[in-house]
Protein backbone atom coordinates (compact mmCIF):
# COMPACT_ATOMS: atom_id res chain seq x y z
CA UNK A 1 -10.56 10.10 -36.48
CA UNK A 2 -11.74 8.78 -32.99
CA UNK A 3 -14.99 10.19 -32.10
CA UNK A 4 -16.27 10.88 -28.30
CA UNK A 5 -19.09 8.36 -27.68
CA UNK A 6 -22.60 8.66 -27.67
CA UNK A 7 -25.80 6.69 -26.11
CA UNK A 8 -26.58 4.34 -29.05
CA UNK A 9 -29.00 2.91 -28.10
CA UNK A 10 -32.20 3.69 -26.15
CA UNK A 11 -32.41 2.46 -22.64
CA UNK A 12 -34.55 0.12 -21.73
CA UNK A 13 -37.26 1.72 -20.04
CA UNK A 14 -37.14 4.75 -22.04
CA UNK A 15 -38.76 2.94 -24.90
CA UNK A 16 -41.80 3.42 -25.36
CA UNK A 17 -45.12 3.89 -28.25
CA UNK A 18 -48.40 5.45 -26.53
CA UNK A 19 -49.50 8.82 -27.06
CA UNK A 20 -49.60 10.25 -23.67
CA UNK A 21 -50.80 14.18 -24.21
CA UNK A 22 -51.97 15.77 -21.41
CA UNK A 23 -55.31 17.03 -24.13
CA UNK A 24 -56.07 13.24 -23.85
CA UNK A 25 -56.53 12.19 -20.36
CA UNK A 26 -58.42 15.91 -19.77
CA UNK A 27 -60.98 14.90 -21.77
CA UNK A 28 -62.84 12.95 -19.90
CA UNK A 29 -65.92 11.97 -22.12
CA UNK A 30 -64.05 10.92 -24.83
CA UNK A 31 -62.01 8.47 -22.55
CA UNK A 32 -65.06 7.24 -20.80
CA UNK A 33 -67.40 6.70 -24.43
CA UNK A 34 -63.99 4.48 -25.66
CA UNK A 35 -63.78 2.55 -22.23
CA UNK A 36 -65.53 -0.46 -23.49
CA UNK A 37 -62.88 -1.22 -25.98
CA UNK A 38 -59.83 -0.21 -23.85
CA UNK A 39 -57.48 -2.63 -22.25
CA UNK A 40 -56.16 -2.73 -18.79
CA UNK A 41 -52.75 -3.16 -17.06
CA UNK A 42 -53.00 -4.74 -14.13
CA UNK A 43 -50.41 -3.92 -11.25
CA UNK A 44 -50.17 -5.84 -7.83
CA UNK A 45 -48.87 -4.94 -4.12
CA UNK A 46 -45.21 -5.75 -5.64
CA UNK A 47 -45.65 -3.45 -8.58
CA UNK A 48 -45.92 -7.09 -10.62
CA UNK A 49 -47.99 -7.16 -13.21
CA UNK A 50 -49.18 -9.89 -15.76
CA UNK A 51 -46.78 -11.23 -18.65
CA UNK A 52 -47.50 -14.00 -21.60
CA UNK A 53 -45.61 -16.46 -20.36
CA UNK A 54 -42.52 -16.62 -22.81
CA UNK A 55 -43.36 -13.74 -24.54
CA UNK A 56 -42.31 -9.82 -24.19
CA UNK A 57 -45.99 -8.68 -24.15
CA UNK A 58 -48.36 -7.29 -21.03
CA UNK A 59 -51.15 -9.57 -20.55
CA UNK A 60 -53.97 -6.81 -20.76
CA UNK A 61 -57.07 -7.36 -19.40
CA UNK A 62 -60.47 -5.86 -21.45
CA UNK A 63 -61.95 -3.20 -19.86
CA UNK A 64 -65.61 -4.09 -19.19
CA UNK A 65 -64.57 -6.67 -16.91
CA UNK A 66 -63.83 -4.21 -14.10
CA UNK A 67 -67.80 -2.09 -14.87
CA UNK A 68 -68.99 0.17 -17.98
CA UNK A 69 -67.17 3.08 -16.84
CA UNK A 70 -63.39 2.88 -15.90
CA UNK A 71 -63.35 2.96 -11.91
CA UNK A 72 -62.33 5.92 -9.77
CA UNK A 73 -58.50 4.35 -9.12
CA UNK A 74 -58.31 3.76 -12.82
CA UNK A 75 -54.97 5.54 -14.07
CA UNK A 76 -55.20 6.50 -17.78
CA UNK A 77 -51.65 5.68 -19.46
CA UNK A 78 -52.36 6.46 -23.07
CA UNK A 79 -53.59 5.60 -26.34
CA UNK A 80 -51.63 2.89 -28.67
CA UNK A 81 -52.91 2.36 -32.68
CA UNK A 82 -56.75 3.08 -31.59
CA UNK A 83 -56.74 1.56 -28.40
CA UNK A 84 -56.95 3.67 -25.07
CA UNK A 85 -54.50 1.45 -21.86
CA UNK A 86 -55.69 2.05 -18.52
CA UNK A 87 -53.91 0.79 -15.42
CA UNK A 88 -55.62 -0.93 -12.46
CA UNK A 89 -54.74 -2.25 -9.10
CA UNK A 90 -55.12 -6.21 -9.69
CA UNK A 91 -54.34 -10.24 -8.70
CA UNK A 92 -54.11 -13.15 -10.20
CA UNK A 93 -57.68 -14.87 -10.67
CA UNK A 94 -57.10 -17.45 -8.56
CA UNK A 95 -54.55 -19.86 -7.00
CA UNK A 96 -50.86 -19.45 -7.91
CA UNK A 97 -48.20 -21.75 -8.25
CA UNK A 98 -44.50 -20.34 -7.65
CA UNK A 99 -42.04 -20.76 -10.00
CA UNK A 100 -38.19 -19.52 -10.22
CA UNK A 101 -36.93 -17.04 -13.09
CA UNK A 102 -33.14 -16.19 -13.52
CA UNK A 103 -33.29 -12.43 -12.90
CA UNK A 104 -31.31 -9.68 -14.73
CA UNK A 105 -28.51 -10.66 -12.81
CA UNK A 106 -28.59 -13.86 -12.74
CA UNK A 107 -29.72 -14.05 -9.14
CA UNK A 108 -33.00 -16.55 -9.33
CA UNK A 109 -36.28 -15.13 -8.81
CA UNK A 110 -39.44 -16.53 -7.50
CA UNK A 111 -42.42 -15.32 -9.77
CA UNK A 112 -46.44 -16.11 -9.29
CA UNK A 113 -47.94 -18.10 -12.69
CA UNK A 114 -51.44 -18.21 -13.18
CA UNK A 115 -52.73 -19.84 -16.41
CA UNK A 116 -49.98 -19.21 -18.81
CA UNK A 117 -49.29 -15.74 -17.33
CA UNK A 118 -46.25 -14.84 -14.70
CA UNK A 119 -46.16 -11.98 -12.98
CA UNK A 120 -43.07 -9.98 -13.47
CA UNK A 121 -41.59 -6.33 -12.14
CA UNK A 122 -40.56 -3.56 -14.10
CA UNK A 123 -36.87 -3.80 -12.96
CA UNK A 124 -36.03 -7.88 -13.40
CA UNK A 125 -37.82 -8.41 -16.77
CA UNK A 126 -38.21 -4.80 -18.60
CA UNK A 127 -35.49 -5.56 -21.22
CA UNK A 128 -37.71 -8.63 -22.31
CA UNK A 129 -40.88 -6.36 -23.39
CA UNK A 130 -41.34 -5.25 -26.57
CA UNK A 131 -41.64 -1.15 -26.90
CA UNK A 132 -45.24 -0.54 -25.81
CA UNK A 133 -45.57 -2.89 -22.82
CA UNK A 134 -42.24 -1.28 -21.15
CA UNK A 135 -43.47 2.26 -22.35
CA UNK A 136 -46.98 1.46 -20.34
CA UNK A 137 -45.55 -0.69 -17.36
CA UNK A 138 -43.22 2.06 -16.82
CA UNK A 139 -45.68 4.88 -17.22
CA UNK A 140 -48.15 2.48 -14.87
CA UNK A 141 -45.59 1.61 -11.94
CA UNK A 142 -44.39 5.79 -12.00
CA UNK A 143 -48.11 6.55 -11.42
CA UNK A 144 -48.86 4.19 -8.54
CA UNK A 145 -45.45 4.74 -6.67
CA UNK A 146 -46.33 8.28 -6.61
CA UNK A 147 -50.19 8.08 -5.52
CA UNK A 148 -48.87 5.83 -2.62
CA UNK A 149 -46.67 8.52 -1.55
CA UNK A 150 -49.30 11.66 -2.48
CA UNK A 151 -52.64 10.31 -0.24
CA UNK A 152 -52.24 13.52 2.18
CA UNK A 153 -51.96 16.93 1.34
CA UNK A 154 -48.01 18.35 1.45
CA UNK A 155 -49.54 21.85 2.75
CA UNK A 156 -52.23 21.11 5.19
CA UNK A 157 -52.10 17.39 6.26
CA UNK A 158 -55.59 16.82 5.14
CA UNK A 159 -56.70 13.59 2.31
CA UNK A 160 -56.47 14.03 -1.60
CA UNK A 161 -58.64 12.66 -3.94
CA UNK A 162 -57.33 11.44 -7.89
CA UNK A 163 -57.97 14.10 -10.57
CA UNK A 164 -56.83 13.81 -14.57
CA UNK A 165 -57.52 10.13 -14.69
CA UNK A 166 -54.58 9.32 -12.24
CA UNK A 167 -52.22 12.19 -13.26
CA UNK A 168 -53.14 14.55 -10.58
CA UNK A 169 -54.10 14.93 -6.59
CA UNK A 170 -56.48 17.97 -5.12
CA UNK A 171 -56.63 18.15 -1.64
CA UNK A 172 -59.68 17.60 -0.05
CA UNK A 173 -59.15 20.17 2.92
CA UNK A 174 -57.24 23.67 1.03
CA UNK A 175 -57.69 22.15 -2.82
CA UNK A 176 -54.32 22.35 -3.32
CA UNK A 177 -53.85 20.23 -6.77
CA UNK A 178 -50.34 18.12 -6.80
CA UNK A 179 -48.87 16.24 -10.14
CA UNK A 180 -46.42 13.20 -9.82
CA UNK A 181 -43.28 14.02 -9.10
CA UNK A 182 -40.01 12.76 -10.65
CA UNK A 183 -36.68 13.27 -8.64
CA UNK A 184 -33.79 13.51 -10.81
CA UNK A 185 -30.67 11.66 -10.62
CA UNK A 186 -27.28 11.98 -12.36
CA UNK A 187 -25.28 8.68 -13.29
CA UNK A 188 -21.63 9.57 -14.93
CA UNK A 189 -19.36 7.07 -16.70
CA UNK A 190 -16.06 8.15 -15.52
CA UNK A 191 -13.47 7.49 -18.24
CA UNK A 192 -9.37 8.13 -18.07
CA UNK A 193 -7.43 10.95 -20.84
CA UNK A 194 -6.14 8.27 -22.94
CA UNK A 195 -6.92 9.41 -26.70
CA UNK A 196 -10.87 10.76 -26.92
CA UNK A 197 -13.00 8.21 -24.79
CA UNK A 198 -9.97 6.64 -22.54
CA UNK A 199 -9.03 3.30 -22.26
CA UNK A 200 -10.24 2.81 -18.58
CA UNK A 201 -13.70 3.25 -16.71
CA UNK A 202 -14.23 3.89 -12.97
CA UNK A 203 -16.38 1.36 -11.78
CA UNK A 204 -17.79 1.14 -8.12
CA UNK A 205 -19.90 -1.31 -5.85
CA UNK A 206 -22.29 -0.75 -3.18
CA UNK A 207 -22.26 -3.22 -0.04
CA UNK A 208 -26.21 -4.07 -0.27
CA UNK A 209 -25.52 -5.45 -4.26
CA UNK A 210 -24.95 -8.98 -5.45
CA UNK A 211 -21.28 -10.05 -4.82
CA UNK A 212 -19.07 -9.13 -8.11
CA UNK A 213 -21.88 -7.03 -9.54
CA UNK A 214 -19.65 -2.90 -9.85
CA UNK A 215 -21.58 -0.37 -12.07
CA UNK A 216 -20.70 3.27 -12.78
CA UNK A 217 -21.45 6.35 -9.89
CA UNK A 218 -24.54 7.72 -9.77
CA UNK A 219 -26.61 10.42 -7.12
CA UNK A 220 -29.51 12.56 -6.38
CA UNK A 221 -29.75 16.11 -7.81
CA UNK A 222 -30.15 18.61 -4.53
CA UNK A 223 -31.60 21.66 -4.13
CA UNK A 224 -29.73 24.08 -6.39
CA UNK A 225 -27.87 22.70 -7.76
CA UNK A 226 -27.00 21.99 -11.78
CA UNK A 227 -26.56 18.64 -13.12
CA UNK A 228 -22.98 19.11 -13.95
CA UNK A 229 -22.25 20.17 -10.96
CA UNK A 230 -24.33 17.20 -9.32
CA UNK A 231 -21.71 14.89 -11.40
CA UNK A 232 -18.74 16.29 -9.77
CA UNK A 233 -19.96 16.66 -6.72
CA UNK A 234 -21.39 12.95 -6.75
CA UNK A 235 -18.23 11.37 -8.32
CA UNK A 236 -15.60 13.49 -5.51
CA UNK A 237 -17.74 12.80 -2.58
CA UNK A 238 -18.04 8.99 -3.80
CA UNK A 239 -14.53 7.73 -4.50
CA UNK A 240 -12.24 10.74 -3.75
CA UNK A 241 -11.55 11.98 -7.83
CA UNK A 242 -12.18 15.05 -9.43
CA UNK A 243 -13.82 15.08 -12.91
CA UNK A 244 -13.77 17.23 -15.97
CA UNK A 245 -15.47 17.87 -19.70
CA UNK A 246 -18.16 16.85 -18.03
CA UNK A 247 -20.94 15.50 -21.19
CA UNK A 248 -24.09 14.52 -21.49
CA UNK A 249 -25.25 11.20 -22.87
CA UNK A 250 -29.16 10.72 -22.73
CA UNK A 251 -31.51 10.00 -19.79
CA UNK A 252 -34.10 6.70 -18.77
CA UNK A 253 -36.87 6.74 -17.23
CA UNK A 254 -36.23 4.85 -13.43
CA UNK A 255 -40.00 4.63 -11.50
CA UNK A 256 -38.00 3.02 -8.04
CA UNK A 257 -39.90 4.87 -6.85
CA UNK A 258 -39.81 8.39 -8.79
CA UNK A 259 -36.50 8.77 -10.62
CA UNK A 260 -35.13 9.70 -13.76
CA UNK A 261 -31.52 8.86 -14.42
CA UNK A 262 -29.53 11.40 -16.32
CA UNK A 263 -26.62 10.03 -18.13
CA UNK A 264 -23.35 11.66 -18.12
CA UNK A 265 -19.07 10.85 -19.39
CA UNK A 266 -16.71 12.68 -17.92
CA UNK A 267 -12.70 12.40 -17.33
CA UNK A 268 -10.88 11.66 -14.19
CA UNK A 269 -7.22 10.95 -13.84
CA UNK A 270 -6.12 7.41 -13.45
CA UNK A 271 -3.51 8.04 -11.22
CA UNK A 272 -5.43 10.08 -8.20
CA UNK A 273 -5.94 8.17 -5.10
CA UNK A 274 -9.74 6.31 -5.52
CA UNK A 275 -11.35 6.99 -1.49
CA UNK A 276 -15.03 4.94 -1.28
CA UNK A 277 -17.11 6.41 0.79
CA UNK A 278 -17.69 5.02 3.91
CA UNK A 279 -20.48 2.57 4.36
CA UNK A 280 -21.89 4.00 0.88
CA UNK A 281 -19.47 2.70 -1.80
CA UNK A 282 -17.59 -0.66 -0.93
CA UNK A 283 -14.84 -0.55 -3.58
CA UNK A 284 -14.13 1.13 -6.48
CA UNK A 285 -11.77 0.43 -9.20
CA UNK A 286 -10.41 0.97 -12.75
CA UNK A 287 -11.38 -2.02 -15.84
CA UNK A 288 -9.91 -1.67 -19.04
CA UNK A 289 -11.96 -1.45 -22.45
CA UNK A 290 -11.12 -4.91 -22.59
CA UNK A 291 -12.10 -6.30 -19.84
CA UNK A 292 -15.70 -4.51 -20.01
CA UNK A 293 -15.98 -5.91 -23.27
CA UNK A 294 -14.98 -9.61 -22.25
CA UNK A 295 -17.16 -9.21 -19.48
CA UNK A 296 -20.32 -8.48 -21.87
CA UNK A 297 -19.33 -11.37 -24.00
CA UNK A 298 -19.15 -13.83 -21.21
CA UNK A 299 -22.74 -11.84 -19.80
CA UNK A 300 -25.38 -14.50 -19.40
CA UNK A 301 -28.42 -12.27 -17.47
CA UNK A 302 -30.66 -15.01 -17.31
CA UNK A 303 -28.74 -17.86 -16.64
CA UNK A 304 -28.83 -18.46 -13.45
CA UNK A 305 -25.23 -20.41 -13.65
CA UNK A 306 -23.22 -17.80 -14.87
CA UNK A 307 -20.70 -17.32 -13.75
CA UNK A 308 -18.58 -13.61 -12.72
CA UNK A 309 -15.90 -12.59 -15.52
CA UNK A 310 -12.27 -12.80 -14.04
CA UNK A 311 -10.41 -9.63 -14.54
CA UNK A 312 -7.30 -8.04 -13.10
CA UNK A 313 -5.56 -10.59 -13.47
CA UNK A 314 -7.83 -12.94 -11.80
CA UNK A 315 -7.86 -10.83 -9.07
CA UNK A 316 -10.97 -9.79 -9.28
CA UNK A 317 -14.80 -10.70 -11.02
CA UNK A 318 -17.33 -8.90 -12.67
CA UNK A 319 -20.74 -8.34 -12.89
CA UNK A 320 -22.17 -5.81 -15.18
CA UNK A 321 -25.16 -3.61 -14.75
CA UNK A 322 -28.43 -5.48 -15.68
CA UNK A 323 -30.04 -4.79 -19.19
CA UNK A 324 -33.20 -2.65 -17.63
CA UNK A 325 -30.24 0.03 -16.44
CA UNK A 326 -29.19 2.76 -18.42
CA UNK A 327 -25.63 2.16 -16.82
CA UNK A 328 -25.24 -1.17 -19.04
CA UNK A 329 -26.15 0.73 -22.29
CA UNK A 330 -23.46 3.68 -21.02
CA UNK A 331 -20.90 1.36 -20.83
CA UNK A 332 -21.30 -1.10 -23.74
CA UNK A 333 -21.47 2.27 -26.20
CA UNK A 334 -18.29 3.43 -24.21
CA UNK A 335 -17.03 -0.45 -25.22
CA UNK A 336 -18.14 -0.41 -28.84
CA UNK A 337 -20.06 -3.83 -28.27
């Protein structure tokens, strides 16, 4: 007996190893006696940060290279199989050359290298790392997004100052204390009624994305509001359909700046009109299980000659999702690939 679909497996950036308790990173003397055997992950302007070159693993830096005592911008991210990670603003120690890397989509990306290290964002190469470097470059890139946007106090306009080791502001005018905030985000594979988990899924492009790449619909959670409702709300104002047995799937970390994605199925009917938003969603369309599967067996996410998968006919190409989304792992469970 068919079965409705679940996850599988994890997302990308929702892997991760370190123990990050809050009872670790507010106790300070503990953190600071273990510095000089803690590593360091260094993050640039881009939100780049070192990477072995050919490898899946951070290229940590030891601590006492940056004083004896971690430094007042030092972010703590957690503690791995005895060792504490800290995170750091940093650059590569010295001159770069520039070298091209076939991105998740296979759009080519130009990437610093510094002896044997390239530096690499969280987005284009977080499938490649192994469990604890996305877990920490995830946890790292979350924390600086948010102390870029958290420098002056929300209540009385005045500076803040870091407290818990990078995991929370206090205002330096009313003391107001702030934590990092994470704005949540539904993302719904739409399927059609045929038999338990359809034989068709909605998929939709924005203008601003690489030509043939279509994912599944996704929005912001507002004020209010539940995350069901969110998904119908998102999915009629987006292309026009109504949705039912709405379902949650599983959720991913998504630091661009402060998201999580929440991961939803629900069913539509195949026959209602599809209406893209205007100026938000270019096209929209149904693909067959099929297709979505032919289109992961032709997927080539780092070769940068790929080349789209003809479907409809020929009518049209695709692109899927690249592997650091949660929307690629939705729809190859929904495939069975």
């Amino acid at each position: 007996m068919e079965t409705p679909f679940g996850l599988g497996a994890l997302p990308t950036l929702s892997r991760s190893t370190a123990d990050r308790q809050e009872s670790l990173r507010t106790n300070p003397d503990r953190l600071f006696a273990r510095w000089p055997d803690a590593r360091v992950v260094l993050l640039d302007e881009h939100a780049r940060t070192p990477v072995v070159e050919g490898s899946g693993t951070l290229a940590t830096r030891k601590s006492q290279d940056f004083g004896t005592e971690p430094p007042a911008d030092a972010v703590f991210l957690g503690e791995w199989q005895g060792t504490d990670y800290w995170s750091l603003p940093g650059r590569p120690a010295g001159e770069t050359e520039t070298v091209e890397m076939a991105g998740s989509w296979g759009v080519v990306e130009e990437v610093p290298r510094h002896e044997g290290e390239i530096w690499v964002d969280l987005r284009g190469y977080g499938d490649l790392l192994d469990d604890t470097s996305a877990g920490l470059f995830t946890t790292a890139q979350a924390l600086q997004a948010w102390r870029r946007q958290a420098k002056f106090c929300t209540r009385c306009g005045s500076p803040t100052e870091v407290g818990q080791l990078g995991w929370a502001s206090k205002c330096t005018g009313c003391g107001r204390e702030e934590y990092p905030r994470t704005d949540p985000a539904v993302i719904c594979l739409v399927h059609d009624d045929a038999g338990v988990n359809g034989e068709h899924v909605l998929l939709a492009r924005q203008p601003i994305w690489p030509p043939d790449r279509y994912s599944i619909l996704a929005g912001f959670v507002e004020a209010g509001e539940s995350l069901e409702g969110c998904v119908e709300r998102e999915i009629r104002e987006e292309v026009g359909v109504e949705v039912r047995d709405v379902r949650y799937l599983g959720s991913q970390p998504w630091p661009f700046p402060r998201s999580i994605m929440l991961g939803f199925t629900a069913r539509a009917d195949i026959s209602a009109r599809l209406v893209p938003a205007e100026g938000e969603i270019e096209e929209a369309f149904w693909v067959s299980r099929e297709e979505v599967r032919a289109a992961f067996a032709n997927s080539q996410l780092r070769n940068a000659g790929a080349v789209p998968t003809p479907i409809a006919g020929g009518t049209r190409q695709l692109v899927l999702p690249g592997n650091s989304s949660i929307a690629r792992v939705m729809l190859a469970a929904w495939a069975g690939v």
